[in-house]
C-alpha atoms as a PDB file:
ATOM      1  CA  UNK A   1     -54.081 -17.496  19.179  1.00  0.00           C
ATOM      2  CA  UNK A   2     -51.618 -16.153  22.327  1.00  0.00           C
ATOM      3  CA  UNK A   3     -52.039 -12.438  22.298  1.00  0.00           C
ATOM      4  CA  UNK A   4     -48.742 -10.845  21.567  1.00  0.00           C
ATOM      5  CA  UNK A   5     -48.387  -9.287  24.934  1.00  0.00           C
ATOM      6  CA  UNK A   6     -48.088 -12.989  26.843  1.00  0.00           C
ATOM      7  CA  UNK A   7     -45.880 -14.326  24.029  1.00  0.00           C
ATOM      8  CA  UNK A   8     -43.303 -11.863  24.645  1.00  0.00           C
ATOM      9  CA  UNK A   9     -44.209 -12.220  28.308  1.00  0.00           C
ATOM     10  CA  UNK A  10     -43.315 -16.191  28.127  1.00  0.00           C
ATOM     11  CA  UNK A  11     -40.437 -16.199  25.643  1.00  0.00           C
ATOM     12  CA  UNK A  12     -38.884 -13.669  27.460  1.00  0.00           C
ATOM     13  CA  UNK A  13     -38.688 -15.847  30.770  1.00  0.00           C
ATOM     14  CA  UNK A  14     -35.950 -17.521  28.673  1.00  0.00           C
ATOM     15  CA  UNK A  15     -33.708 -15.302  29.917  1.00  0.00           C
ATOM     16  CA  UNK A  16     -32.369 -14.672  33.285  1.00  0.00           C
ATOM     17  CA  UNK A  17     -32.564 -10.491  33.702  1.00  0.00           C
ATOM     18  CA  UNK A  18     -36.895 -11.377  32.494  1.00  0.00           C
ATOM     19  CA  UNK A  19     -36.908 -13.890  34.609  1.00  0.00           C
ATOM     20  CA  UNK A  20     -35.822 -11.933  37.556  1.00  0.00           C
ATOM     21  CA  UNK A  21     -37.412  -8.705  36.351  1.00  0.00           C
ATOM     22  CA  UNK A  22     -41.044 -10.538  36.381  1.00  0.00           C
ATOM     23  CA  UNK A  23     -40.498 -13.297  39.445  1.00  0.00           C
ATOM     24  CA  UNK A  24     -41.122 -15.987  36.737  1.00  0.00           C
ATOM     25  CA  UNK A  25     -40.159 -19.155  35.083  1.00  0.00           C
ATOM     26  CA  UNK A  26     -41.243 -21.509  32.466  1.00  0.00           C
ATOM     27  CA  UNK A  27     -41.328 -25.362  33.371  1.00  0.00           C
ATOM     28  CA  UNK A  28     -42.234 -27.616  30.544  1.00  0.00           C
ATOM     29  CA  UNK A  29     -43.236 -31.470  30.850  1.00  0.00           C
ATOM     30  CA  UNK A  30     -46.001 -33.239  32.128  1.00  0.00           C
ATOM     31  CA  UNK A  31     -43.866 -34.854  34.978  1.00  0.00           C
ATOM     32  CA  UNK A  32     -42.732 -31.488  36.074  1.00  0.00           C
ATOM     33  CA  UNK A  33     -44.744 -29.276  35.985  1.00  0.00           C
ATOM     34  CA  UNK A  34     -46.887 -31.756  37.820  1.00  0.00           C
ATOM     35  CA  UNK A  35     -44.423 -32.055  40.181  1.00  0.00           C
ATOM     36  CA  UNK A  36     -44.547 -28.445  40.962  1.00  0.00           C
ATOM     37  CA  UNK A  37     -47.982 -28.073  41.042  1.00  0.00           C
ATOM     38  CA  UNK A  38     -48.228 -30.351  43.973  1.00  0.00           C
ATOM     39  CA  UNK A  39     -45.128 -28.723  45.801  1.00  0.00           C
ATOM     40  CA  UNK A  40     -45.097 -24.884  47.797  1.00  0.00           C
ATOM     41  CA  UNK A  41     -44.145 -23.205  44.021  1.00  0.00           C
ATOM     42  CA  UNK A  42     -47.264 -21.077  43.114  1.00  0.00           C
ATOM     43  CA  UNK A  43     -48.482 -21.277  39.679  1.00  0.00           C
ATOM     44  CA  UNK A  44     -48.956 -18.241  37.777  1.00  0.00           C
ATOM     45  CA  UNK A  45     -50.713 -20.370  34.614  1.00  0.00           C
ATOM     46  CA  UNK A  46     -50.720 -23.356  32.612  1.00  0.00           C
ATOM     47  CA  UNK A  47     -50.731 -23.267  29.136  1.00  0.00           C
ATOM     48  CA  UNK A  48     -51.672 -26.700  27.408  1.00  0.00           C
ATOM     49  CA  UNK A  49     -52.346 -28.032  24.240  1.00  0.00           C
ATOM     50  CA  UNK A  50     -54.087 -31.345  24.664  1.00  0.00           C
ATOM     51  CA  UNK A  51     -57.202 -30.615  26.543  1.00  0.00           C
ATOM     52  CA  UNK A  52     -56.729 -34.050  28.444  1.00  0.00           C
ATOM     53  CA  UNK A  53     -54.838 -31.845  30.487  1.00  0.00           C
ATOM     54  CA  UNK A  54     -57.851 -29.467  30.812  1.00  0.00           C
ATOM     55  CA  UNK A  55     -58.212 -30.884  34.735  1.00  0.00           C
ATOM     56  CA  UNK A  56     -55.252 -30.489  36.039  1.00  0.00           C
ATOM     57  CA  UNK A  57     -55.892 -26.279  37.296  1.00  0.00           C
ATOM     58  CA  UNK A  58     -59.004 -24.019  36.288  1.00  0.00           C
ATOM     59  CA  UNK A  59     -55.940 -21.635  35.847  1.00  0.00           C
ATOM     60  CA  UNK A  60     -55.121 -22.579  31.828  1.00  0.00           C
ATOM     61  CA  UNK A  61     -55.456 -21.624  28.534  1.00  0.00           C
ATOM     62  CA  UNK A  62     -55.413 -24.101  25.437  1.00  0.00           C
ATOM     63  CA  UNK A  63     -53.459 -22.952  22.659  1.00  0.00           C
ATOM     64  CA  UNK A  64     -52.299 -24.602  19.343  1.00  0.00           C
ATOM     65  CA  UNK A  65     -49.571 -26.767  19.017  1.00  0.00           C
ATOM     66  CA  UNK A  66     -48.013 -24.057  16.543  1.00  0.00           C
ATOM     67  CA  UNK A  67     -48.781 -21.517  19.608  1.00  0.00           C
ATOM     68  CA  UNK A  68     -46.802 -23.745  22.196  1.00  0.00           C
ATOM     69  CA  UNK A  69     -43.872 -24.695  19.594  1.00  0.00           C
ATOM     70  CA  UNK A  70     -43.417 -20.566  19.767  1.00  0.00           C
ATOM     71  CA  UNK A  71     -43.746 -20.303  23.869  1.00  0.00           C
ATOM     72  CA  UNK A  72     -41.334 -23.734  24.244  1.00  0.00           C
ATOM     73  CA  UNK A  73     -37.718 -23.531  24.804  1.00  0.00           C
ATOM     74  CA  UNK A  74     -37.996 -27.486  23.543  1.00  0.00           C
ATOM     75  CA  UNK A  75     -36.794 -29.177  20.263  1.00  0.00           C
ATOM     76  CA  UNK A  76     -39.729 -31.108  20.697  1.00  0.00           C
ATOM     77  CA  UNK A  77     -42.236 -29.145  22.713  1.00  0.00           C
ATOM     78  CA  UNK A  78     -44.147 -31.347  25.342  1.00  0.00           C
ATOM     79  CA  UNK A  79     -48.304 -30.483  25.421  1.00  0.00           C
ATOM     80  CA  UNK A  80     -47.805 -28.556  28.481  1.00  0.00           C
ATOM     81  CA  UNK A  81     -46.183 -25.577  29.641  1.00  0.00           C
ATOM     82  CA  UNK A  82     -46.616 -23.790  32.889  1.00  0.00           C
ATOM     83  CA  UNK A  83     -45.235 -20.538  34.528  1.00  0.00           C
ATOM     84  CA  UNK A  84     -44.362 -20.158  38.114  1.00  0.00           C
ATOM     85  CA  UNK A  85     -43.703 -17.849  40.530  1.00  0.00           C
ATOM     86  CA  UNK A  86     -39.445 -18.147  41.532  1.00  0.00           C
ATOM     87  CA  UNK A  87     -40.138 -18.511  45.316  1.00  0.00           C
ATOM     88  CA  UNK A  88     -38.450 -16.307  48.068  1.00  0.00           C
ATOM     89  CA  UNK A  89     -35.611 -17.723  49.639  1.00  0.00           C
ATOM     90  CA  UNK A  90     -35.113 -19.544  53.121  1.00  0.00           C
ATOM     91  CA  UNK A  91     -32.804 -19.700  55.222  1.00  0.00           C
ATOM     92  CA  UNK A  92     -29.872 -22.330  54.980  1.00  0.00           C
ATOM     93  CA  UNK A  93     -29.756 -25.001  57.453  1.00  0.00           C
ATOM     94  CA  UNK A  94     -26.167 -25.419  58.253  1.00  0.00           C
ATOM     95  CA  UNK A  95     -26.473 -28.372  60.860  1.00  0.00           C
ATOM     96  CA  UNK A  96     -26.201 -30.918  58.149  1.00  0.00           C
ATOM     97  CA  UNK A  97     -24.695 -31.757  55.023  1.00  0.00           C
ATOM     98  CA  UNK A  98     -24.839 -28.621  52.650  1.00  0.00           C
ATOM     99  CA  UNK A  99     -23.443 -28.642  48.750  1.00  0.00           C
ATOM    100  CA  UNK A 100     -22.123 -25.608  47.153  1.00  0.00           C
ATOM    101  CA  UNK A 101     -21.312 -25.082  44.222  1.00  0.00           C
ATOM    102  CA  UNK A 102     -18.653 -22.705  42.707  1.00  0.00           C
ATOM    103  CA  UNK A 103     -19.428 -21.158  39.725  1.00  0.00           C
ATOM    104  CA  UNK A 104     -20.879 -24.455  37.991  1.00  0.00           C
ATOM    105  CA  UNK A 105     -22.042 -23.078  34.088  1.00  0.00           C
ATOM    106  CA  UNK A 106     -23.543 -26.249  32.607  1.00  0.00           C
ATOM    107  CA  UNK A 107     -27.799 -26.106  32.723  1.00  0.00           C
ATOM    108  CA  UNK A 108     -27.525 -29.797  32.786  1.00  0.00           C
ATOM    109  CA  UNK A 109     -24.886 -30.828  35.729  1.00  0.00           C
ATOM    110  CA  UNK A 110     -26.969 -27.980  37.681  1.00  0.00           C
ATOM    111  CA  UNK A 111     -30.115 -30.021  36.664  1.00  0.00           C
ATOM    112  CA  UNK A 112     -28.829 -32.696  37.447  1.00  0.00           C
ATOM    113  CA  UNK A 113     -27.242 -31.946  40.822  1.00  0.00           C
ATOM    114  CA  UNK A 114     -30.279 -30.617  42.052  1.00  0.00           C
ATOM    115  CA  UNK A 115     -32.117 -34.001  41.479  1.00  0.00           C
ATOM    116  CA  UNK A 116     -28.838 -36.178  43.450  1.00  0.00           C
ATOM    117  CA  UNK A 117     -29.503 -33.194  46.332  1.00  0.00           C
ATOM    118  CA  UNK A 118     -33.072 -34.397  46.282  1.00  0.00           C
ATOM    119  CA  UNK A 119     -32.400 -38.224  46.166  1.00  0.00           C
ATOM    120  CA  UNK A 120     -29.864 -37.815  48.339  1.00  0.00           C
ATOM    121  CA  UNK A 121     -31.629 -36.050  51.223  1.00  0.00           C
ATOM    122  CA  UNK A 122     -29.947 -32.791  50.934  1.00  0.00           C
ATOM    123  CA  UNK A 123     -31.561 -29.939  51.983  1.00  0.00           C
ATOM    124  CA  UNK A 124     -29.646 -26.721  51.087  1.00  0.00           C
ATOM    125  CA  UNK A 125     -27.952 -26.443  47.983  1.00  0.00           C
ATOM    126  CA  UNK A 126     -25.624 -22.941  47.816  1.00  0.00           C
ATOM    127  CA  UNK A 127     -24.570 -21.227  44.587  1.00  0.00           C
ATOM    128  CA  UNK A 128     -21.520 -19.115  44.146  1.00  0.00           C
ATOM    129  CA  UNK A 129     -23.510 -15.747  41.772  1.00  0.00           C
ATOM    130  CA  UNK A 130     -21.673 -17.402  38.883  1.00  0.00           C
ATOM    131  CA  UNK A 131     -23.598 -20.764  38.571  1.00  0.00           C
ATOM    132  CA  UNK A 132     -25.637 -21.045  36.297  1.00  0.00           C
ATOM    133  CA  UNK A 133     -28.966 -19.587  37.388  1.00  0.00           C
ATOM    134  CA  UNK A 134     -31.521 -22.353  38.346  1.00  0.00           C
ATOM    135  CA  UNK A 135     -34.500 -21.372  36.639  1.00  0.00           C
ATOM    136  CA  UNK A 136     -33.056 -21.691  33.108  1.00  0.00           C
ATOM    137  CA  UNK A 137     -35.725 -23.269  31.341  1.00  0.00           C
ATOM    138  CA  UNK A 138     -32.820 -26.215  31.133  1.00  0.00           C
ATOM    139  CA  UNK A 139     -32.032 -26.438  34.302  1.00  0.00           C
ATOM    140  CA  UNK A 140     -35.873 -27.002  34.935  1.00  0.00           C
ATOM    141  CA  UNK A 141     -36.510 -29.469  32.758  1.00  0.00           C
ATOM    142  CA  UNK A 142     -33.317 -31.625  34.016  1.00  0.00           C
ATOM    143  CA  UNK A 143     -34.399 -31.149  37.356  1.00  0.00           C
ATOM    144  CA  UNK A 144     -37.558 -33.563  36.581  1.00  0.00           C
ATOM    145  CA  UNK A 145     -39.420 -31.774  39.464  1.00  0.00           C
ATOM    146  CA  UNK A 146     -36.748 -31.747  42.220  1.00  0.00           C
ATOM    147  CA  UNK A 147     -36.539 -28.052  42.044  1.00  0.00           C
ATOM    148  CA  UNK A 148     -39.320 -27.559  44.315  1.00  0.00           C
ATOM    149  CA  UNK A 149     -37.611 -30.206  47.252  1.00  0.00           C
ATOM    150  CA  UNK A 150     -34.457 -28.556  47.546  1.00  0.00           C
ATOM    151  CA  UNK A 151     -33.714 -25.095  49.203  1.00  0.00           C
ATOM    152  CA  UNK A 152     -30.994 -23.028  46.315  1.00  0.00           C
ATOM    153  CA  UNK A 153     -29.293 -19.894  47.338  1.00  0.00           C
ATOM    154  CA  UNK A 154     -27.439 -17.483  45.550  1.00  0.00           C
ATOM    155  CA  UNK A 155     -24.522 -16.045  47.753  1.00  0.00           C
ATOM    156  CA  UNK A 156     -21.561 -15.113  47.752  1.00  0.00           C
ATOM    157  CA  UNK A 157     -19.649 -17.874  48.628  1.00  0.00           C
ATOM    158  CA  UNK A 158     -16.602 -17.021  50.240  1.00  0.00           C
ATOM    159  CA  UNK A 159     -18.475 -14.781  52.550  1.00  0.00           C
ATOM    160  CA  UNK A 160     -21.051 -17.472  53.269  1.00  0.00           C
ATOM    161  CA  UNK A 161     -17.966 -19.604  53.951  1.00  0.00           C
ATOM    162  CA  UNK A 162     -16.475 -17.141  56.378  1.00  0.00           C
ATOM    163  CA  UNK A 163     -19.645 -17.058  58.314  1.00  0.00           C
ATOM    164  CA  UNK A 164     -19.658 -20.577  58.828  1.00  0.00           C
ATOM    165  CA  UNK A 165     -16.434 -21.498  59.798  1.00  0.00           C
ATOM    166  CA  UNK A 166     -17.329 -24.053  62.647  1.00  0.00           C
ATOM    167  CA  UNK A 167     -18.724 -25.804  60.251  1.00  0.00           C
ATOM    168  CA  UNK A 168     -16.732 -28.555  58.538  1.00  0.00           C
ATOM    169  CA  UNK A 169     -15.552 -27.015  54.721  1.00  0.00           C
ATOM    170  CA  UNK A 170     -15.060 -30.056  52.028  1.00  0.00           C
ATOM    171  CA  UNK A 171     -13.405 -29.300  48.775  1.00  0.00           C
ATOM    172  CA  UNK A 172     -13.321 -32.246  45.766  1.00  0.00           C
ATOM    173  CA  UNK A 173      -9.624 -31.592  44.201  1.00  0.00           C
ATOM    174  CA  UNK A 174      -7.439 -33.749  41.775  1.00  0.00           C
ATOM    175  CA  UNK A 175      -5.050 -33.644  44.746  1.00  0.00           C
ATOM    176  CA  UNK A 176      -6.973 -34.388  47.531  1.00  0.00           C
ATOM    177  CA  UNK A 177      -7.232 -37.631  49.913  1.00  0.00           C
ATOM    178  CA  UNK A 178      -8.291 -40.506  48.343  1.00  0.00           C
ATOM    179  CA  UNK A 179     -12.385 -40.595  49.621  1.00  0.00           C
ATOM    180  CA  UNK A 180     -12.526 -44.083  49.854  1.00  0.00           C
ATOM    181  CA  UNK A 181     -10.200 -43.783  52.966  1.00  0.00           C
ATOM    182  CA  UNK A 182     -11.635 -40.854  54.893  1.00  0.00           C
ATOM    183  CA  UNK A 183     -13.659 -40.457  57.756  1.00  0.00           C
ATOM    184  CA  UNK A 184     -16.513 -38.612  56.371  1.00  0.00           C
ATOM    185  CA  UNK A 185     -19.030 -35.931  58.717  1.00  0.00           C
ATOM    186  CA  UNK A 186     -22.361 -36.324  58.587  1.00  0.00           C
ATOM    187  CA  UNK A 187     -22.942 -32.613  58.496  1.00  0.00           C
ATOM    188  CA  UNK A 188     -20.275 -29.610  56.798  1.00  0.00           C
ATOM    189  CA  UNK A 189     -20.281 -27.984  53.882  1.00  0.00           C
ATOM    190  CA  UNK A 190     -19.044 -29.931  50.716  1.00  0.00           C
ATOM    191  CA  UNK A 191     -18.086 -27.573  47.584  1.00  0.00           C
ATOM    192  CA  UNK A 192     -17.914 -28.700  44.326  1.00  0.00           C
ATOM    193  CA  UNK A 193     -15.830 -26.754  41.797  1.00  0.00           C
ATOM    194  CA  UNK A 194     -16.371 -25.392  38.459  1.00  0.00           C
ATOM    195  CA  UNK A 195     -16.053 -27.608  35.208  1.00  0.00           C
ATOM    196  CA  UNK A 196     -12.607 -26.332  33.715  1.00  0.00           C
ATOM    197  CA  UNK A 197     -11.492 -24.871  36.456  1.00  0.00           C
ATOM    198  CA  UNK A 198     -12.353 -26.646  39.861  1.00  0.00           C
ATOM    199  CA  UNK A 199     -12.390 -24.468  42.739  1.00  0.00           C
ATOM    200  CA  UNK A 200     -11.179 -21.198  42.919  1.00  0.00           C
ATOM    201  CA  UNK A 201      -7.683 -19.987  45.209  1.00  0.00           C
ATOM    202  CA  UNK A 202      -9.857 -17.841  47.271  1.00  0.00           C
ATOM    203  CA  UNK A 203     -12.673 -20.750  48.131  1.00  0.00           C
ATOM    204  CA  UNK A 204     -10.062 -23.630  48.084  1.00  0.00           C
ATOM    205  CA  UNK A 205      -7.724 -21.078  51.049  1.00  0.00           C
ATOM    206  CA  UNK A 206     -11.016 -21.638  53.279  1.00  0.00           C
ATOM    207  CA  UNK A 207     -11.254 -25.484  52.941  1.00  0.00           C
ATOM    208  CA  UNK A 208     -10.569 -27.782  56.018  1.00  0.00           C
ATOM    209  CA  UNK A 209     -10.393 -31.150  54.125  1.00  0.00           C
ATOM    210  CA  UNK A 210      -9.129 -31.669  50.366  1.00  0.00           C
ATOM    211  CA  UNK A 211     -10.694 -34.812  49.026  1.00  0.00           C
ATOM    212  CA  UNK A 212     -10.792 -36.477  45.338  1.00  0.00           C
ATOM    213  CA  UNK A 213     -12.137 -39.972  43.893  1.00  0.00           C
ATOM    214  CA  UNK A 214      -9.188 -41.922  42.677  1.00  0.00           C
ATOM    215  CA  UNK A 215      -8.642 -42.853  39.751  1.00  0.00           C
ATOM    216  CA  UNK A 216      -8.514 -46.447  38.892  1.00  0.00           C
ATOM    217  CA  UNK A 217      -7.707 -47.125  34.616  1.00  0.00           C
ATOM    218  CA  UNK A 218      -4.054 -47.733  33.852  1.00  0.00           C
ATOM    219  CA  UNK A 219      -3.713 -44.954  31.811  1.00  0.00           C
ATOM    220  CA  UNK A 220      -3.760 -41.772  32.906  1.00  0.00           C
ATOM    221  CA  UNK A 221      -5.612 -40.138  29.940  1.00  0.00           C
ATOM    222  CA  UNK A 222      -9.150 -38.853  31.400  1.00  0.00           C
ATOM    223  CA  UNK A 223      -8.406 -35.551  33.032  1.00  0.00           C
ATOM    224  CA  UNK A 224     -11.305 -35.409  35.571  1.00  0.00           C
ATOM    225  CA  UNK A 225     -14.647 -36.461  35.890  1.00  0.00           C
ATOM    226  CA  UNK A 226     -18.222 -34.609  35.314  1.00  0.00           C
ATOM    227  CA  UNK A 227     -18.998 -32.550  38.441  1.00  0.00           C
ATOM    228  CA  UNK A 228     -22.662 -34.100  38.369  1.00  0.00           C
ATOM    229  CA  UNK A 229     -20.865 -37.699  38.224  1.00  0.00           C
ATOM    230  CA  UNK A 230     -18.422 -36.521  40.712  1.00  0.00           C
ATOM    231  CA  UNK A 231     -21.295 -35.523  43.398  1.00  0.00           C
ATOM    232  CA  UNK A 232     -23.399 -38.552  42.684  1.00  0.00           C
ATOM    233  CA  UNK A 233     -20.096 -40.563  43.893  1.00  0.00           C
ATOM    234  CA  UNK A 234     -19.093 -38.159  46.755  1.00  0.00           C
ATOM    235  CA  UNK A 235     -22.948 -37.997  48.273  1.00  0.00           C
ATOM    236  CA  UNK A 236     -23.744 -41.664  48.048  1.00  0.00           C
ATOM    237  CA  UNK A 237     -20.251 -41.975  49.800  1.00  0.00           C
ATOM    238  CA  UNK A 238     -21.612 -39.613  52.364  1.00  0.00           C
ATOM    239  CA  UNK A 239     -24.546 -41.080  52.919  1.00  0.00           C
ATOM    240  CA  UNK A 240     -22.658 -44.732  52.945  1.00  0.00           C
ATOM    241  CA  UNK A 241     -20.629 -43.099  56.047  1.00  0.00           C
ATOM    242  CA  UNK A 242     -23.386 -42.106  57.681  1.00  0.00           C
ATOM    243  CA  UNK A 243     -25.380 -45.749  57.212  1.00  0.00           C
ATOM    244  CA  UNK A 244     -22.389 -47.408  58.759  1.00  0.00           C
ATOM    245  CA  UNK A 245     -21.752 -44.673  62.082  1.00  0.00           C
END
């Protein structure tokens, strides 16, 4: 049985002031927490329930399945859980294409975002202090082990914009120039808006280039699309750019 000191320790990393408080998170999943144990992330310990898992690190502790169910932020808890240490943060390579994100909410298009940064070959990924924080134990598990490949910082964003403002500023808008027609950079900064709102006056005042995917049904009922949709589109348009320079 999980002494009651680490199962407060481990279901508090559910929540984002622990999480920060301790330097820890909680990724679940065989794939990812694999994943992580093979990138720069340092593992604080593995907790497992199967022992066929026994050989992955000395560093474990089996536990009951009724143990894990408690420790899991899962529906269906997976056999292994592991805690890492939330890794210091590097600087942001702005001599290439850079996504930020302003004040994205949704766990999952974060998740999921991260992993198209990692397919995609992007590097830095920047977060206005509103996104959703990317060590939610959601975030995590959509991330399928791309966490650990892409560079995420917290900043303020107009500031960070400000700084860089040789660099080439892309903002996705309903009103913007049709994609599909632009000459696209192979470096800037492309910002992706929030999912009710889009992108905020203040961030939109600083953007050189106003872009948007068209939209092609007859009727005009769909409002917008997913962000995460929307940046799978926009990067593999990117990249298309850059394939054909």
């Amino acid at each position: 049985m999980l002494p009651k000191s680490q199962l407060k320790l481990i279901t508090s990393l559910a929540q984002k002031k622990y999480r920060k408080e301790h330097g820890l998170f909680i990724a679940e999943g065989f794939k990812t927490v694999t994943e992580l144990m093979e990138s720069r992330l340092k593992l604080q310990h593995l907790y497992i329930s199967n022992p066929v898992h026994a050989s992955l690190n000395k560093n474990h502790t089996l536990i009951s399945e009724k143990d894990l169910k408690k420790i899991s932020q899962l529906k269906t808890p997976a056999e292994i859980l592991g805690i890492y240490h939330i890794p210091g943060s590097r600087p942001i390579e702005t001599n290439a294409l850079v996504i930020a994100l302003d004040d994205v909410r949704d766990p999952g298009n974060l998740g999921t975002i991260i992993r198209l940064c990692d397919w995609f070959g992007v590097r830095d990924l920047v977060c206005s202090h509103n996104t959703v924080d990317c060590y939610n134990p959601k975030v995590v598990q959509a991330t399928m082990g791309s966490l650990s490949r892409v560079n995420i910082s917290y900043v303020n964003l107009s500031e960070f914009l400000q700084k860089n403002e040789d660099t080439s500023i892309i903002g996705t808008f309903m009103d913007g120039r049709n994609i599909y027609k632009e000459m696209l950079p192979t470096k800037g900064v492309l910002i992706m808006g929030n999912e009710a709102n889009g992108i905020r006056d203040e961030i939109a005042n600083l953007v050189d280039n106003k872009i948007t995917i068209p939209r092609f049904g007859e009727k005009n009922v769909t409002e917008s699309l997913n962000v995460a949709t929307a940046t799978a589109i926009i990067l593999s348009e990117f990249r298309r750019a850059s394939i054909e320079m």
